[in-house]
N, C-alpha and C. Protein backbone atom coordinates (compact mmCIF):
# COMPACT_ATOMS: atom_id res chain seq x y z
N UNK A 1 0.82 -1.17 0.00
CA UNK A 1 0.00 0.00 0.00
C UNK A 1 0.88 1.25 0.00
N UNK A 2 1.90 1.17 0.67
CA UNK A 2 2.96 2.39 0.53
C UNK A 2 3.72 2.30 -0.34
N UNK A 3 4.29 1.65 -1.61
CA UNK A 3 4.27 1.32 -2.87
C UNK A 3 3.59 2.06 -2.98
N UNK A 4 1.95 1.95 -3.43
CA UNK A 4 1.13 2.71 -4.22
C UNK A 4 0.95 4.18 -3.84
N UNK A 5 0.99 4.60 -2.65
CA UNK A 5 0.71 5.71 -2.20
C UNK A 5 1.89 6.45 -2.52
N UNK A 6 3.14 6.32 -2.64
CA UNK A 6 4.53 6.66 -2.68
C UNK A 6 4.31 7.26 -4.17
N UNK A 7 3.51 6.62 -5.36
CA UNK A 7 3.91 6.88 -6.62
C UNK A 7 2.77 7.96 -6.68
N UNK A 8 2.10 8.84 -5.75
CA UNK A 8 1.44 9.94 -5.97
C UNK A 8 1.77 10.81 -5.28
N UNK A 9 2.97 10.68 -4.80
CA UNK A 9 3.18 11.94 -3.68
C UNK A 9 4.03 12.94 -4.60
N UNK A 10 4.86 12.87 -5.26
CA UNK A 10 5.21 13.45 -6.13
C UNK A 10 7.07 14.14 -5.63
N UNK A 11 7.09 15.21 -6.53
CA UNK A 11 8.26 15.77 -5.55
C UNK A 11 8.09 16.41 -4.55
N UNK A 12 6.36 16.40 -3.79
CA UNK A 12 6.05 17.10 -2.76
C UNK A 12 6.26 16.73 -1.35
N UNK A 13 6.69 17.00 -0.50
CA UNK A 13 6.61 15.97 1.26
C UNK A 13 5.35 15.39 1.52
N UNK A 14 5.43 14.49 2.25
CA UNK A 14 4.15 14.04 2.61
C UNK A 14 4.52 13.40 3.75
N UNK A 15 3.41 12.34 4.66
CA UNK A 15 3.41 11.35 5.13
C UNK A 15 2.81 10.24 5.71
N UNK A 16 3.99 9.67 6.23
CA UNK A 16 3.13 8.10 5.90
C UNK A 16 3.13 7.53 7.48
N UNK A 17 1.43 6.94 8.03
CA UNK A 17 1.75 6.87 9.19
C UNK A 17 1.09 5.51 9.44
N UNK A 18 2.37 4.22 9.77
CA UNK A 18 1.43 3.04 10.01
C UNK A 18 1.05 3.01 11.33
N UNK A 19 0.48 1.98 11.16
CA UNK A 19 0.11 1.54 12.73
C UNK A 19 0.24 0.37 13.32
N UNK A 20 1.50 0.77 14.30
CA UNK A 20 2.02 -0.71 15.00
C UNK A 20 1.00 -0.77 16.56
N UNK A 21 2.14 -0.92 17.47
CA UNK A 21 1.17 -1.72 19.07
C UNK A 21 2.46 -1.84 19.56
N UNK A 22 1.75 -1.42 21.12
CA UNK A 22 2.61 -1.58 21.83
C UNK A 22 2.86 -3.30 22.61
N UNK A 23 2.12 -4.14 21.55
CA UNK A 23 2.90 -5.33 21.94
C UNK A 23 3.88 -5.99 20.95
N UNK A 24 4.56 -5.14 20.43
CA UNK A 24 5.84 -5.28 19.75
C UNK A 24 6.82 -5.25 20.50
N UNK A 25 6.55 -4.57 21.62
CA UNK A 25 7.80 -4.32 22.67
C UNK A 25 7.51 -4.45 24.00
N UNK A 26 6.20 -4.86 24.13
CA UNK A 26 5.66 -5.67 25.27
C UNK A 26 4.77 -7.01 25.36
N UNK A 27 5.09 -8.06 24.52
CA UNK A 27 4.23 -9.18 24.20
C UNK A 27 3.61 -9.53 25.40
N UNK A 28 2.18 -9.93 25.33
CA UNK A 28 1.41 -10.78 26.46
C UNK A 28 1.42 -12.32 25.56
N UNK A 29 1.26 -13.11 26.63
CA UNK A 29 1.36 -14.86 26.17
C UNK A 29 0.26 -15.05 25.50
N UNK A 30 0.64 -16.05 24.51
CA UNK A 30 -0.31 -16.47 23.38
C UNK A 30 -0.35 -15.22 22.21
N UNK A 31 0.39 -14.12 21.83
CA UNK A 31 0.33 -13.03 21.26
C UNK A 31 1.79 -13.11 20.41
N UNK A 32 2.29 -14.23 19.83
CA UNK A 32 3.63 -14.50 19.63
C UNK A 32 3.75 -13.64 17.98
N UNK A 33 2.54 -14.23 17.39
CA UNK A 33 2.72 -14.03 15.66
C UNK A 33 2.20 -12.27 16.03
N UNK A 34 1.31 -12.15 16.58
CA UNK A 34 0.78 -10.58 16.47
C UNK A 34 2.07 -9.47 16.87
N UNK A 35 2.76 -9.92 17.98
CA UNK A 35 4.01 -8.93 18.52
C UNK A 35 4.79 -9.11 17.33
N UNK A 36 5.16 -10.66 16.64
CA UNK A 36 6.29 -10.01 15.65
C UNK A 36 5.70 -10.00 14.80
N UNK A 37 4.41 -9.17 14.07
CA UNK A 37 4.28 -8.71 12.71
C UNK A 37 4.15 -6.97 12.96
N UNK A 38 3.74 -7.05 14.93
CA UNK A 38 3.99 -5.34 15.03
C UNK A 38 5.27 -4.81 14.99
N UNK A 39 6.06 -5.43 15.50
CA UNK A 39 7.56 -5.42 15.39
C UNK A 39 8.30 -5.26 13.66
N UNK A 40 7.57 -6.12 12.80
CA UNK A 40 7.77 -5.68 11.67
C UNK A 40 7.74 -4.60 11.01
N UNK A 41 6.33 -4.21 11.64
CA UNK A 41 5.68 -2.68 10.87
C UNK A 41 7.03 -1.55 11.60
N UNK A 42 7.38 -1.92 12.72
CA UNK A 42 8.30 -0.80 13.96
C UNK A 42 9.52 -0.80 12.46
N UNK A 43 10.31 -1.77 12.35
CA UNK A 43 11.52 -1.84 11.95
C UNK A 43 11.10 -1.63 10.09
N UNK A 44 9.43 -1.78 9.56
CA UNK A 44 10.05 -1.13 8.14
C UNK A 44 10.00 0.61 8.55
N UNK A 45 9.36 0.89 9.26
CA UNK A 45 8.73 2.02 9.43
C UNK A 45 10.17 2.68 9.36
N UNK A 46 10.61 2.39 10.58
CA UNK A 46 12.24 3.06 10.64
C UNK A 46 13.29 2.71 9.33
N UNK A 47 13.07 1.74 8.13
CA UNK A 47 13.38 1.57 7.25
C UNK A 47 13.48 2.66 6.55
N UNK A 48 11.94 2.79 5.93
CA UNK A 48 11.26 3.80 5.41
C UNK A 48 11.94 5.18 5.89
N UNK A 49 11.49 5.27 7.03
CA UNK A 49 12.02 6.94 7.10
C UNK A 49 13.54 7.25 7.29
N UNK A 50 14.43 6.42 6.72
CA UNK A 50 15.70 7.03 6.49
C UNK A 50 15.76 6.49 5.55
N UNK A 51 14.90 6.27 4.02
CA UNK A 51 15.08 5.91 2.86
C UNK A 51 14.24 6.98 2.20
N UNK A 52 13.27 7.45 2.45
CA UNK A 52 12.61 8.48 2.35
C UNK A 52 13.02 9.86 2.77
N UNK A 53 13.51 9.87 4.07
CA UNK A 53 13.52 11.09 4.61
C UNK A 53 14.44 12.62 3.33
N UNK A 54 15.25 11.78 2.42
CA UNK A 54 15.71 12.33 1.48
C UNK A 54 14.83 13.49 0.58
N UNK A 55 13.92 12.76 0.48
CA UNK A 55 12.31 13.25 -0.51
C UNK A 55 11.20 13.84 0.17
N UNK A 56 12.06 14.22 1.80
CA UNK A 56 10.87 15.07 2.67
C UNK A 56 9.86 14.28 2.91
N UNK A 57 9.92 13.17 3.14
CA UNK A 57 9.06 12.59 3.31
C UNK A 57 8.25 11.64 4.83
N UNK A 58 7.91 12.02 5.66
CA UNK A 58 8.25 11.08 6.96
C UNK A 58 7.46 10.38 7.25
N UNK A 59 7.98 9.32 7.89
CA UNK A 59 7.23 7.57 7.97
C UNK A 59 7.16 7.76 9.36
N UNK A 60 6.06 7.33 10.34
CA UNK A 60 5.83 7.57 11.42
C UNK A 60 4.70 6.00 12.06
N UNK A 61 4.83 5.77 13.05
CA UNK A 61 3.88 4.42 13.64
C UNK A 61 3.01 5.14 14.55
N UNK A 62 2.10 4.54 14.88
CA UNK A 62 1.33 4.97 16.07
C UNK A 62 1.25 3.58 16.65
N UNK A 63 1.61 3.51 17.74
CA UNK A 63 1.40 2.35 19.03
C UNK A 63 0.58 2.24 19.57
N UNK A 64 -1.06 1.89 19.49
CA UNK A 64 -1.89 2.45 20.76
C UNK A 64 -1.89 1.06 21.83
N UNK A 65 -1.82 1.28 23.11
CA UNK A 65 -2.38 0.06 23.76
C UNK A 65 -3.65 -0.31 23.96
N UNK A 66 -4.12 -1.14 24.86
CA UNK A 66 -5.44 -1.93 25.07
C UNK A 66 -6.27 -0.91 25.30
N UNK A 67 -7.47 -1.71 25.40
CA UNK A 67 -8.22 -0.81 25.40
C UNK A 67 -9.35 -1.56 25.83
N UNK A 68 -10.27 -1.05 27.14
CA UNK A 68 -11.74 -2.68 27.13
C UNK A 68 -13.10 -1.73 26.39
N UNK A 69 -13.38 -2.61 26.14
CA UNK A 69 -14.44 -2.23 25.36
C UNK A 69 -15.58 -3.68 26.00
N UNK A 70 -17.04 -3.34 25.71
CA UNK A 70 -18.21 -3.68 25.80
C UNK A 70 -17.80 -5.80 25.38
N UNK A 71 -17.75 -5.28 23.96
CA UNK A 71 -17.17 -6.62 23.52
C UNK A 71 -16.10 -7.69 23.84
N UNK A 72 -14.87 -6.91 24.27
CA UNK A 72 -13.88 -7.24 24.73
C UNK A 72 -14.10 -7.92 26.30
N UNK A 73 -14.98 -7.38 26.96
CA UNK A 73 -15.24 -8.24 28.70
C UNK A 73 -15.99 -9.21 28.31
N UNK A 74 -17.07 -9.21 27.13
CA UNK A 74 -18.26 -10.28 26.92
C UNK A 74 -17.55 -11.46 26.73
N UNK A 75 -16.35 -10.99 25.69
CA UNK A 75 -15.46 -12.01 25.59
C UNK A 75 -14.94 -12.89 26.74
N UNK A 76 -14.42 -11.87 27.18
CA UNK A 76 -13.42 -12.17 28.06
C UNK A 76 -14.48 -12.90 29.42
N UNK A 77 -15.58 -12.77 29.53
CA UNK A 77 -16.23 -13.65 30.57
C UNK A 77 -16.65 -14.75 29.95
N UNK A 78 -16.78 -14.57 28.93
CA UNK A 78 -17.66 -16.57 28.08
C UNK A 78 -16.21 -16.82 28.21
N UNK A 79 -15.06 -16.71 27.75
CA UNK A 79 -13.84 -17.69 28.13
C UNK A 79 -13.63 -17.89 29.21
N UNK A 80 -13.78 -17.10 30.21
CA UNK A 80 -13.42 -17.77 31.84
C UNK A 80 -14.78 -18.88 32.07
N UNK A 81 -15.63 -18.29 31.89
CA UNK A 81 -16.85 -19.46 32.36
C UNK A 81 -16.46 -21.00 31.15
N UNK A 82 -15.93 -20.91 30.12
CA UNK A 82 -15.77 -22.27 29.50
C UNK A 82 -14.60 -22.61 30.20
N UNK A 83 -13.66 -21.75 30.61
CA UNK A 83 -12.45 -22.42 31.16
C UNK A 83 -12.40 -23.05 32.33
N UNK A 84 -13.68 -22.55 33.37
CA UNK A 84 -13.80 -23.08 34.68
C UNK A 84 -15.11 -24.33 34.13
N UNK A 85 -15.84 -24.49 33.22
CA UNK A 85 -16.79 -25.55 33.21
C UNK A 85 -15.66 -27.32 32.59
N UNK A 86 -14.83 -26.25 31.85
CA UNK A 86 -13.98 -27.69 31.28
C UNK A 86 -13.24 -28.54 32.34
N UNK A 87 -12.48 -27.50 33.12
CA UNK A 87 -11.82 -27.55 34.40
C UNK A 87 -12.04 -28.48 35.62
N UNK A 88 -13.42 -28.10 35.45
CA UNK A 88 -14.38 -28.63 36.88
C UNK A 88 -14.56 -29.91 36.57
């Protein structure tokens, strides 16, 4: 996608802002493939902006952490109640 976006920016600055997580640099268990594909986005990002930065151009991440949401506890209680019914 930054390929494509790159071939319209022109000789003008612009920029480009992915979006990693802060479990690239703080993994929780069971989160193995998700931390290193955020970790990926960290290290092209920093790629990018000293391959770019030539053409005014700057590459930037945003990290956000967790966050609970409505959905996220509903979740998170049907898995404890299957985990204590299997258990028992």
């Amino acid at each position: 996608m930054i390929q494509e976006a790159l071939k319209h920016f022109g000789s003008e600055a612009g920029v480009v802002i992915n979006t990693s997580s802060i479990a690239s640099h703080n993994p929780t268990p069971n989160s193995v493939v998700y931390s290193v594909t955020k970790s990926a986005v960290d290290a092209m990002t920093l790629a990018l902006s000293r391959e770019l930065g030539a053409r005014k151009i700057r590459v930037n991440a945003i990290a956000p952490g967790g966050t609970t949401s409505e959905g996220l506890a509903t979740s998170a209680s049907s898995a404890a109640t299957s985990r204590r019914r299997s258990s028992g």
